[in-house]
PDB file of N, CA and C in Angstrom:
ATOM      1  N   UNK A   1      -8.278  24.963 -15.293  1.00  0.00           N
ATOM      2  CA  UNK A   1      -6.866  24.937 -15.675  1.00  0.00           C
ATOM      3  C   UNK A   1      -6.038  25.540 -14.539  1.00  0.00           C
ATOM      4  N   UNK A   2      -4.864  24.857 -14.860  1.00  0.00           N
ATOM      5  CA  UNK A   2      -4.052  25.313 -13.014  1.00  0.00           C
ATOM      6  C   UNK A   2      -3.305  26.619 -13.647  1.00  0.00           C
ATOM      7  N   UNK A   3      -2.935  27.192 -12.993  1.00  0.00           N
ATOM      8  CA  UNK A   3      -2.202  29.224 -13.021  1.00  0.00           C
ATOM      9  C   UNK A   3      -0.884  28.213 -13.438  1.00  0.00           C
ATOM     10  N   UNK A   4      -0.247  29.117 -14.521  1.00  0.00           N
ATOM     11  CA  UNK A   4       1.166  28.313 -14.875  1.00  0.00           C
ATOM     12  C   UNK A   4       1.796  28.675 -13.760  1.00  0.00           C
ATOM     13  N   UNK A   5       2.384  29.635 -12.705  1.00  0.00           N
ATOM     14  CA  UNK A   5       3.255  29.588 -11.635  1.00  0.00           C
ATOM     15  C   UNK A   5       2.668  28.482 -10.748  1.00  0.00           C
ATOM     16  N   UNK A   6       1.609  27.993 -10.875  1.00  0.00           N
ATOM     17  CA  UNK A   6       1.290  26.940  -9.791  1.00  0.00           C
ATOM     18  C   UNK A   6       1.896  25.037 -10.380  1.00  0.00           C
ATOM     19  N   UNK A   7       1.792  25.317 -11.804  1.00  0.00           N
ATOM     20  CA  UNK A   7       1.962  24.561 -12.726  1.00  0.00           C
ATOM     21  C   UNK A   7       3.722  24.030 -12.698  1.00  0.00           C
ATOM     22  N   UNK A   8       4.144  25.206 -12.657  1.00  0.00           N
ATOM     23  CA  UNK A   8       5.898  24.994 -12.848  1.00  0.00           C
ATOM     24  C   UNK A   8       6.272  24.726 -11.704  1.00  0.00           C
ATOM     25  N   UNK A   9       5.511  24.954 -10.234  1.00  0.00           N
ATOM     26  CA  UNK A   9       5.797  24.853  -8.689  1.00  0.00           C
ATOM     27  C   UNK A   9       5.950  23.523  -8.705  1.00  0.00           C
ATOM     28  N   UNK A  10       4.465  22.738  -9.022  1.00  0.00           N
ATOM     29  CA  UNK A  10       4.329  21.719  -9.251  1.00  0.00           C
ATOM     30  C   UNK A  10       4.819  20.209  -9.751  1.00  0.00           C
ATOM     31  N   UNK A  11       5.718  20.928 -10.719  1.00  0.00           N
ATOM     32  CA  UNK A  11       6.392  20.341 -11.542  1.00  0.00           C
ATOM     33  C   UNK A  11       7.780  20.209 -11.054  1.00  0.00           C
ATOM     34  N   UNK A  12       8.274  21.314 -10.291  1.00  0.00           N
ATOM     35  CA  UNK A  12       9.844  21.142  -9.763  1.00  0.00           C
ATOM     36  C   UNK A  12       9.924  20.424  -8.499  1.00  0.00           C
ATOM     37  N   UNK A  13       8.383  20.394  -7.672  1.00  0.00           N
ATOM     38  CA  UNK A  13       8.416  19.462  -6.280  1.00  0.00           C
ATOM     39  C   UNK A  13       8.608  18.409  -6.727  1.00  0.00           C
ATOM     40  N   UNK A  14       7.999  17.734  -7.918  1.00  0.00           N
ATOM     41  CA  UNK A  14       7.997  16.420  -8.226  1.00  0.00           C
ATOM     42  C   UNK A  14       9.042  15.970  -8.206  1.00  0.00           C
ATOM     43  N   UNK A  15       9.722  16.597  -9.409  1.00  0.00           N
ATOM     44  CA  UNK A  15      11.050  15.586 -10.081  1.00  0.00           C
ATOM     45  C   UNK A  15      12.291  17.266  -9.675  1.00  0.00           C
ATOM     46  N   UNK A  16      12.344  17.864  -9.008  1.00  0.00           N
ATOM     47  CA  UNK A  16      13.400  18.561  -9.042  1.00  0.00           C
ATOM     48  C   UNK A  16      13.505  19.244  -9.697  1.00  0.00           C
ATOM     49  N   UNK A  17      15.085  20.035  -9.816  1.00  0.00           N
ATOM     50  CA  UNK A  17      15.359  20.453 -10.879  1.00  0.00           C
ATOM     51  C   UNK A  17      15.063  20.409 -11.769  1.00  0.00           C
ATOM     52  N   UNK A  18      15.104  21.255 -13.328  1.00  0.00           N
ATOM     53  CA  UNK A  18      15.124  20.593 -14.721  1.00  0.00           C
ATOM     54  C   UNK A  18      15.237  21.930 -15.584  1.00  0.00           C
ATOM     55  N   UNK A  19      15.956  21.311 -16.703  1.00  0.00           N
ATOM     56  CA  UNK A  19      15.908  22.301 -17.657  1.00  0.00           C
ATOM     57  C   UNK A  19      14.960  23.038 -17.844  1.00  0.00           C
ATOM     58  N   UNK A  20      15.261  24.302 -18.585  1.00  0.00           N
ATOM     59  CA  UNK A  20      13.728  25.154 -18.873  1.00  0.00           C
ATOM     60  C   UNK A  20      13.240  24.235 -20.677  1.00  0.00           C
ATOM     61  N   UNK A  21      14.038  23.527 -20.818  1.00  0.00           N
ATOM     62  CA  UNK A  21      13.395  22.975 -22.632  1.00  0.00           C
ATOM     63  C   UNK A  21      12.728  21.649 -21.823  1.00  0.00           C
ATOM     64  N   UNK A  22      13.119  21.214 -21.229  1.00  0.00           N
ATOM     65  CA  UNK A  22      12.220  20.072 -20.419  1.00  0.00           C
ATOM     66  C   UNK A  22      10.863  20.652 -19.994  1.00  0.00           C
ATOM     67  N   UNK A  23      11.340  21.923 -18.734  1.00  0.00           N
ATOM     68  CA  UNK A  23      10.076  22.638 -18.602  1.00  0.00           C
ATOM     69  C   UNK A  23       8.883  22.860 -19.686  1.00  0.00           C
ATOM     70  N   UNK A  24       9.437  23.476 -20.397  1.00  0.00           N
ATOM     71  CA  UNK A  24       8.407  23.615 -21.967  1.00  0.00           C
ATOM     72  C   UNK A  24       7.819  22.391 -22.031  1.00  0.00           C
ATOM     73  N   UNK A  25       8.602  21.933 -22.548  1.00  0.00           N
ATOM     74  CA  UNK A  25       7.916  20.256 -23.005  1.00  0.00           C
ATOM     75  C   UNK A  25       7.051  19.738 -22.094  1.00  0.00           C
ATOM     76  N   UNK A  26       7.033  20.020 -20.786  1.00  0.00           N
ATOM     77  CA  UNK A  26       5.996  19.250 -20.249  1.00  0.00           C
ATOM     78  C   UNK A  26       5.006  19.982 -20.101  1.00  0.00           C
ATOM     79  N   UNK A  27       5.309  21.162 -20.472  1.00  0.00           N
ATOM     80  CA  UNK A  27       3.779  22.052 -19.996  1.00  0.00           C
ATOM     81  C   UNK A  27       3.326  22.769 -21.219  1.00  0.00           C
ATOM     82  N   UNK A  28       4.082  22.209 -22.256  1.00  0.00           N
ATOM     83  CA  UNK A  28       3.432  22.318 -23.721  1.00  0.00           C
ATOM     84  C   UNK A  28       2.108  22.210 -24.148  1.00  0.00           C
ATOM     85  N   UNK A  29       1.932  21.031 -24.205  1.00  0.00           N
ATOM     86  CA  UNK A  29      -0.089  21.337 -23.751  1.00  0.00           C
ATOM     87  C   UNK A  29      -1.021  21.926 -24.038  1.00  0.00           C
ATOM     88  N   UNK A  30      -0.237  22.674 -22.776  1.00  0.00           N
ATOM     89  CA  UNK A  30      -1.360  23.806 -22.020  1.00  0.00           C
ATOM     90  C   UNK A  30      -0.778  25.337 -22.603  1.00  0.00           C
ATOM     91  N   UNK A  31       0.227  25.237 -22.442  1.00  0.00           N
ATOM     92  CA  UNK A  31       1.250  26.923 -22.246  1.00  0.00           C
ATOM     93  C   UNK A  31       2.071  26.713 -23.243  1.00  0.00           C
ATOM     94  N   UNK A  32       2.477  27.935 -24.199  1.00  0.00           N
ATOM     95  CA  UNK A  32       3.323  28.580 -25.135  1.00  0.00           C
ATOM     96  C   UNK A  32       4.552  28.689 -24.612  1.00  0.00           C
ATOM     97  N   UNK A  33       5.753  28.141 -25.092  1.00  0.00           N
ATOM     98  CA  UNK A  33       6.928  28.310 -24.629  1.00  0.00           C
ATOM     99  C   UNK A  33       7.080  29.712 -24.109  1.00  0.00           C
ATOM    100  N   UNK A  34       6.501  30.886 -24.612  1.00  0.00           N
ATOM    101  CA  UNK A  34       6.504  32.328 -24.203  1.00  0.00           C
ATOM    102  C   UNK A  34       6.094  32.261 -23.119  1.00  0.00           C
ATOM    103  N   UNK A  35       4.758  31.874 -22.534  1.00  0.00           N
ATOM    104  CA  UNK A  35       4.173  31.764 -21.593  1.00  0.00           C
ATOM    105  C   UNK A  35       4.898  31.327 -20.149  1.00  0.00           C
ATOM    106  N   UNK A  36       5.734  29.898 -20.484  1.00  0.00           N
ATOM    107  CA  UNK A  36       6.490  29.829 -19.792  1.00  0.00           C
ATOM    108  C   UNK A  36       7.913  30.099 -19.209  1.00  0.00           C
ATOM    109  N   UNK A  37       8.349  31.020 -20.499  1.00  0.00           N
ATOM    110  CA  UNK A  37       9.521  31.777 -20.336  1.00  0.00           C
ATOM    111  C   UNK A  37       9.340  33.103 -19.067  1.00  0.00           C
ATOM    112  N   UNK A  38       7.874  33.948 -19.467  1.00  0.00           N
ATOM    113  CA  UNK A  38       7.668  34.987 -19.110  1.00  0.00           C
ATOM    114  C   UNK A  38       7.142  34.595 -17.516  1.00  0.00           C
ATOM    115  N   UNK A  39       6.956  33.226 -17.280  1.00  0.00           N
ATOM    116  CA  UNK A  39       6.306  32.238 -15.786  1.00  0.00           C
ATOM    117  C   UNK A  39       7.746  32.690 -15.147  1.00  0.00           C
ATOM    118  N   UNK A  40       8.427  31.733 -15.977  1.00  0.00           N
ATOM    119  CA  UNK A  40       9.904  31.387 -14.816  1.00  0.00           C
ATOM    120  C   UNK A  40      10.528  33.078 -14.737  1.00  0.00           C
ATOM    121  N   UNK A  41      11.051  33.565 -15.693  1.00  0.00           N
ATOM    122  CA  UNK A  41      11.609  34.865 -15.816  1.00  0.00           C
ATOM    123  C   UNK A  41      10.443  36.194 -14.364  1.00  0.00           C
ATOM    124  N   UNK A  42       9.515  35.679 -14.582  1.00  0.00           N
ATOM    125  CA  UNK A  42       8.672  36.903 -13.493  1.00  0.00           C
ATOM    126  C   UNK A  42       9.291  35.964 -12.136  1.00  0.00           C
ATOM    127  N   UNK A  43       8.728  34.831 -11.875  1.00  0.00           N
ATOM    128  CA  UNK A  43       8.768  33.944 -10.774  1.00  0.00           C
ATOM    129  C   UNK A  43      10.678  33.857  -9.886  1.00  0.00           C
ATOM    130  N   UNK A  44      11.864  34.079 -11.123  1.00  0.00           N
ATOM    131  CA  UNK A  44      12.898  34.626 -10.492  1.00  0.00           C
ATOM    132  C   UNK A  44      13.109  35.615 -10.239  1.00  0.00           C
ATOM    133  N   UNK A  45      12.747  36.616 -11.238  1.00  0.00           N
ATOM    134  CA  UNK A  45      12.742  38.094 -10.110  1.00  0.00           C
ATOM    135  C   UNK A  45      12.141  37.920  -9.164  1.00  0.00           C
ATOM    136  N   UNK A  46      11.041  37.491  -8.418  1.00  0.00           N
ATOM    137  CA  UNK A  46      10.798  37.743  -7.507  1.00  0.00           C
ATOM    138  C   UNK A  46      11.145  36.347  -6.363  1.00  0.00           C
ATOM    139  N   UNK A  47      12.083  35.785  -6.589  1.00  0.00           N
ATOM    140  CA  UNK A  47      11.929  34.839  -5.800  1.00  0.00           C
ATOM    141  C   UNK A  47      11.776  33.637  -6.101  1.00  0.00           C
ATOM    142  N   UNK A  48      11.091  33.798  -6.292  1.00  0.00           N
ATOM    143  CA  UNK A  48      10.216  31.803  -6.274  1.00  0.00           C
ATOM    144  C   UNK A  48      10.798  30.898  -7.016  1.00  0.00           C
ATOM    145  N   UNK A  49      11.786  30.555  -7.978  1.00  0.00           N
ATOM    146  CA  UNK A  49      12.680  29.892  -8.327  1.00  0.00           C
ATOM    147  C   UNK A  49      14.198  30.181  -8.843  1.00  0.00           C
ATOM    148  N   UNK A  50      15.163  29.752  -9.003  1.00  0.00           N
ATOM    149  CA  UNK A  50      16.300  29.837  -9.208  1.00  0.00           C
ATOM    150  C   UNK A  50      16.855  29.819 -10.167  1.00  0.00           C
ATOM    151  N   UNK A  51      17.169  29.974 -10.918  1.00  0.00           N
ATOM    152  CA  UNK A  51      17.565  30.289 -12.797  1.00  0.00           C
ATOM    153  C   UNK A  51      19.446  30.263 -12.639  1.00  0.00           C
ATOM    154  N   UNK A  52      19.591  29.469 -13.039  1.00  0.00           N
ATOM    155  CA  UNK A  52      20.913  29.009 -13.537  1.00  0.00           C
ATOM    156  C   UNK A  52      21.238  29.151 -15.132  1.00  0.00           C
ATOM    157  N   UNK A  53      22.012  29.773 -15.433  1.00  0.00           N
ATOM    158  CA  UNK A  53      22.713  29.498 -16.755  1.00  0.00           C
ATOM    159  C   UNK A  53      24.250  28.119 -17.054  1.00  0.00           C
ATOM    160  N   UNK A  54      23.554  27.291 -17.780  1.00  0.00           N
ATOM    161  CA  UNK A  54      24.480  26.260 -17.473  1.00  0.00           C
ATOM    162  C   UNK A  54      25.132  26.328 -19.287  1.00  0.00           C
ATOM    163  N   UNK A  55      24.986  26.723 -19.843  1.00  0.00           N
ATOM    164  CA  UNK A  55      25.735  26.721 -21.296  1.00  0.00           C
ATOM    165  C   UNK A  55      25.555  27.873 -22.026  1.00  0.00           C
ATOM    166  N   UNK A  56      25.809  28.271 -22.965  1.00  0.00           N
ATOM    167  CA  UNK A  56      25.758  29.298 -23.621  1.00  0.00           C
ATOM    168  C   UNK A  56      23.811  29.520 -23.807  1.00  0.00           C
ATOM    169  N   UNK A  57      22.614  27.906 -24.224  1.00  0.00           N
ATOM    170  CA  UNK A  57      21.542  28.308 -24.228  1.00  0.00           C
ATOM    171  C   UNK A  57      21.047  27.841 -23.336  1.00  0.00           C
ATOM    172  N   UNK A  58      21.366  27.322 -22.201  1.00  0.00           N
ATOM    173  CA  UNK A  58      20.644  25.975 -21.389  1.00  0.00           C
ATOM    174  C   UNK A  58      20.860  26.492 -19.921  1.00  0.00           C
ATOM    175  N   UNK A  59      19.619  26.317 -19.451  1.00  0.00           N
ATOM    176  CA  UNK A  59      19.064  27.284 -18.237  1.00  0.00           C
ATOM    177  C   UNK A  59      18.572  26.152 -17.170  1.00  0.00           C
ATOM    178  N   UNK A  60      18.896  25.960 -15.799  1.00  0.00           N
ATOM    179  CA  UNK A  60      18.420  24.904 -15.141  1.00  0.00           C
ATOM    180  C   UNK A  60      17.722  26.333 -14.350  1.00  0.00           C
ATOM    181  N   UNK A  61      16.387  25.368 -13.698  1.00  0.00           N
ATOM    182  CA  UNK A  61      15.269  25.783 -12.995  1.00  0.00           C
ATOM    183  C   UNK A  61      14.791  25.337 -11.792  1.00  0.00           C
ATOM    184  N   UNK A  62      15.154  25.626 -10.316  1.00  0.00           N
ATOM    185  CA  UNK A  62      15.305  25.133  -9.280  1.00  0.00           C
ATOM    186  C   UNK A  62      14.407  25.604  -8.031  1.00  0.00           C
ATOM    187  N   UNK A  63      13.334  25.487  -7.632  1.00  0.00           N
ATOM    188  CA  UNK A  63      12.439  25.702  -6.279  1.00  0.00           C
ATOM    189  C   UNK A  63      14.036  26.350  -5.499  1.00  0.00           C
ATOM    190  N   UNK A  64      13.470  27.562  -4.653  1.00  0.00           N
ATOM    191  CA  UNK A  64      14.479  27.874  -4.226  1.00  0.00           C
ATOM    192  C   UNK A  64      13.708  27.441  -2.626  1.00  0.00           C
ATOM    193  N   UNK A  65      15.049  27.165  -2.336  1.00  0.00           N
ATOM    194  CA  UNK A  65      14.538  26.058  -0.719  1.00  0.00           C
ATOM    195  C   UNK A  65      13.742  26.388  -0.077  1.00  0.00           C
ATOM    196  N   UNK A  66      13.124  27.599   0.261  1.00  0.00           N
ATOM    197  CA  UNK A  66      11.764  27.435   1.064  1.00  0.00           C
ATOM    198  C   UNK A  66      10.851  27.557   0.473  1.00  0.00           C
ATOM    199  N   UNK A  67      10.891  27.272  -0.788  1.00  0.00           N
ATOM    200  CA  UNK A  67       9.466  27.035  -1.145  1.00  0.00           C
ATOM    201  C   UNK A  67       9.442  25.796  -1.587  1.00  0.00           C
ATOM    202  N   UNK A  68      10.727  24.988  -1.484  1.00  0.00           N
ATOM    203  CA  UNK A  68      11.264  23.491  -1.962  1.00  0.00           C
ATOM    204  C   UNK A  68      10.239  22.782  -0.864  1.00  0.00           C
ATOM    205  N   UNK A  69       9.310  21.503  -0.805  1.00  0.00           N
ATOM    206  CA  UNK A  69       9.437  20.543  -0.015  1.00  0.00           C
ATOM    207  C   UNK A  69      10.479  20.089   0.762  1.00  0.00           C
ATOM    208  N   UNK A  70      10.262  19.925   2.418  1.00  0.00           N
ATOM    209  CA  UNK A  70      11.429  19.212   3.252  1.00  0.00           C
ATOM    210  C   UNK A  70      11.948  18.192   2.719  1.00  0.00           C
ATOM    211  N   UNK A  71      11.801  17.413   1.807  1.00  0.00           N
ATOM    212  CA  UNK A  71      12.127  15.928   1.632  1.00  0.00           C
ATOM    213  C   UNK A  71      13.156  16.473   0.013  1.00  0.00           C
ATOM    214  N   UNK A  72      12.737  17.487  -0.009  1.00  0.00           N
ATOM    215  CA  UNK A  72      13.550  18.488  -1.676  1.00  0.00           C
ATOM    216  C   UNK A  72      14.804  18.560  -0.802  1.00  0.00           C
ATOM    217  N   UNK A  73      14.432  19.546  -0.200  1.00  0.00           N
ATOM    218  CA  UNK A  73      15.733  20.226   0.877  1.00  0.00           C
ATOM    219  C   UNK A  73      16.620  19.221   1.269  1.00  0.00           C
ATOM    220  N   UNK A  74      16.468  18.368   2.079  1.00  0.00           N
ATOM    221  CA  UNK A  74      17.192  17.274   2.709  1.00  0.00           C
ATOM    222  C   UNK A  74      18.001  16.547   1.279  1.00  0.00           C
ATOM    223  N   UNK A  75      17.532  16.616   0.365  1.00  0.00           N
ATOM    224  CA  UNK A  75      18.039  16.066  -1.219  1.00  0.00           C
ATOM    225  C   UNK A  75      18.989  16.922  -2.036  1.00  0.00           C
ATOM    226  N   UNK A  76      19.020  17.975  -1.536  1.00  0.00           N
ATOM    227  CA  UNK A  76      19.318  19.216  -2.192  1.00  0.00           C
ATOM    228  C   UNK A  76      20.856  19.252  -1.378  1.00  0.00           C
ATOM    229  N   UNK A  77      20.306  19.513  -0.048  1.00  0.00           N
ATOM    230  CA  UNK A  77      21.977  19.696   0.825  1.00  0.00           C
ATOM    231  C   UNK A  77      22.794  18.099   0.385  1.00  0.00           C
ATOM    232  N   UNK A  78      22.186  16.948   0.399  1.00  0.00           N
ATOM    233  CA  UNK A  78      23.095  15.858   0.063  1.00  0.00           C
ATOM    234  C   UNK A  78      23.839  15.783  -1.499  1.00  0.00           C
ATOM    235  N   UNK A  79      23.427  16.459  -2.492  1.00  0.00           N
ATOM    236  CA  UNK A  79      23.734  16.497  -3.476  1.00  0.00           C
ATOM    237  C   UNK A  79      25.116  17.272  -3.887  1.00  0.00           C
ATOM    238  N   UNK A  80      26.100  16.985  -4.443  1.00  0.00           N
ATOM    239  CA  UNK A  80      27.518  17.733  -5.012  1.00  0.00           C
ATOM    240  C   UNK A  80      27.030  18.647  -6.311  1.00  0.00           C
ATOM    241  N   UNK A  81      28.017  19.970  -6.035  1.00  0.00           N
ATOM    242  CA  UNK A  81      27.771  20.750  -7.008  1.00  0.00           C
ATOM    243  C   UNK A  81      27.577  20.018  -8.119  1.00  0.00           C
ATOM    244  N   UNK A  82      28.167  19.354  -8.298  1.00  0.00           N
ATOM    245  CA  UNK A  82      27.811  18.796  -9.939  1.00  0.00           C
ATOM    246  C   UNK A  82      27.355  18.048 -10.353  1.00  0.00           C
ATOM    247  N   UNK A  83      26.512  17.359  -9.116  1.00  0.00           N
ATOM    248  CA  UNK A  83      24.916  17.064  -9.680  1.00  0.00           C
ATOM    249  C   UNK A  83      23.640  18.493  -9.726  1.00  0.00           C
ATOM    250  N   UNK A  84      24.330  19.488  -9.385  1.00  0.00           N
ATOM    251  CA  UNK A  84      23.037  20.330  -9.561  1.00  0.00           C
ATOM    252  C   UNK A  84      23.127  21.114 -10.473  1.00  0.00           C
ATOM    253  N   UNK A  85      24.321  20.605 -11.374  1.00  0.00           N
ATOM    254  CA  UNK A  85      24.646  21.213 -12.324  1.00  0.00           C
ATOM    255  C   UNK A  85      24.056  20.682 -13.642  1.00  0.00           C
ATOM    256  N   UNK A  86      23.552  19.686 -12.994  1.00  0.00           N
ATOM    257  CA  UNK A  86      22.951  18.784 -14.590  1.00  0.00           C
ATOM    258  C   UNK A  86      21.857  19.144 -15.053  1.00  0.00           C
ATOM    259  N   UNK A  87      20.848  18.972 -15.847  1.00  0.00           N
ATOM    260  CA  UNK A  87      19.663  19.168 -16.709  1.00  0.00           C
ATOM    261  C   UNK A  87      18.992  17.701 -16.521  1.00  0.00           C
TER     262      UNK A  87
END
């Protein structure tokens, strides 16, 4: 079984951004929504991803650029705030 911080890494190179209820859902499975709350919540304190509050409950979850793929990055600077504002 893959380490959930390797799991959620994984998951944001792919497709980007994404909500943390998306997050859940795809790594439901395997991992307890707790599990992955307490993933992303350790993994932004220290770095390793980006935690946005976009509504009163809705949290976007973002590789923070150097740990983003070059081909993320290059996608990332072309993008308008308010596409990175979406879920």
């Amino acid at each position: 079984m893959m380490h959930i911080d390797e799991a959620i890494i994984e998951k944001l190179r792919s497709d980007g951004h994404c909500c943390l209820d998306d997050l859940v859902t795809h790594l439901s499975p395997i991992y307890s929504w707790s599990e992955v709350f307490i993933a992303v919540d350790r993994m932004s304190r220290h770095g390793g991803v980006l935690l946005r509050q976009l509504g009163y409950s809705t949290y976007q979850i973002a590789l923070r650029p150097e740990v983003a793929s070059p081909v993320q990055r290059r996608h990332a600077d072309g993008e308008s705030a308010s596409q990175n504002l979406e879920c």
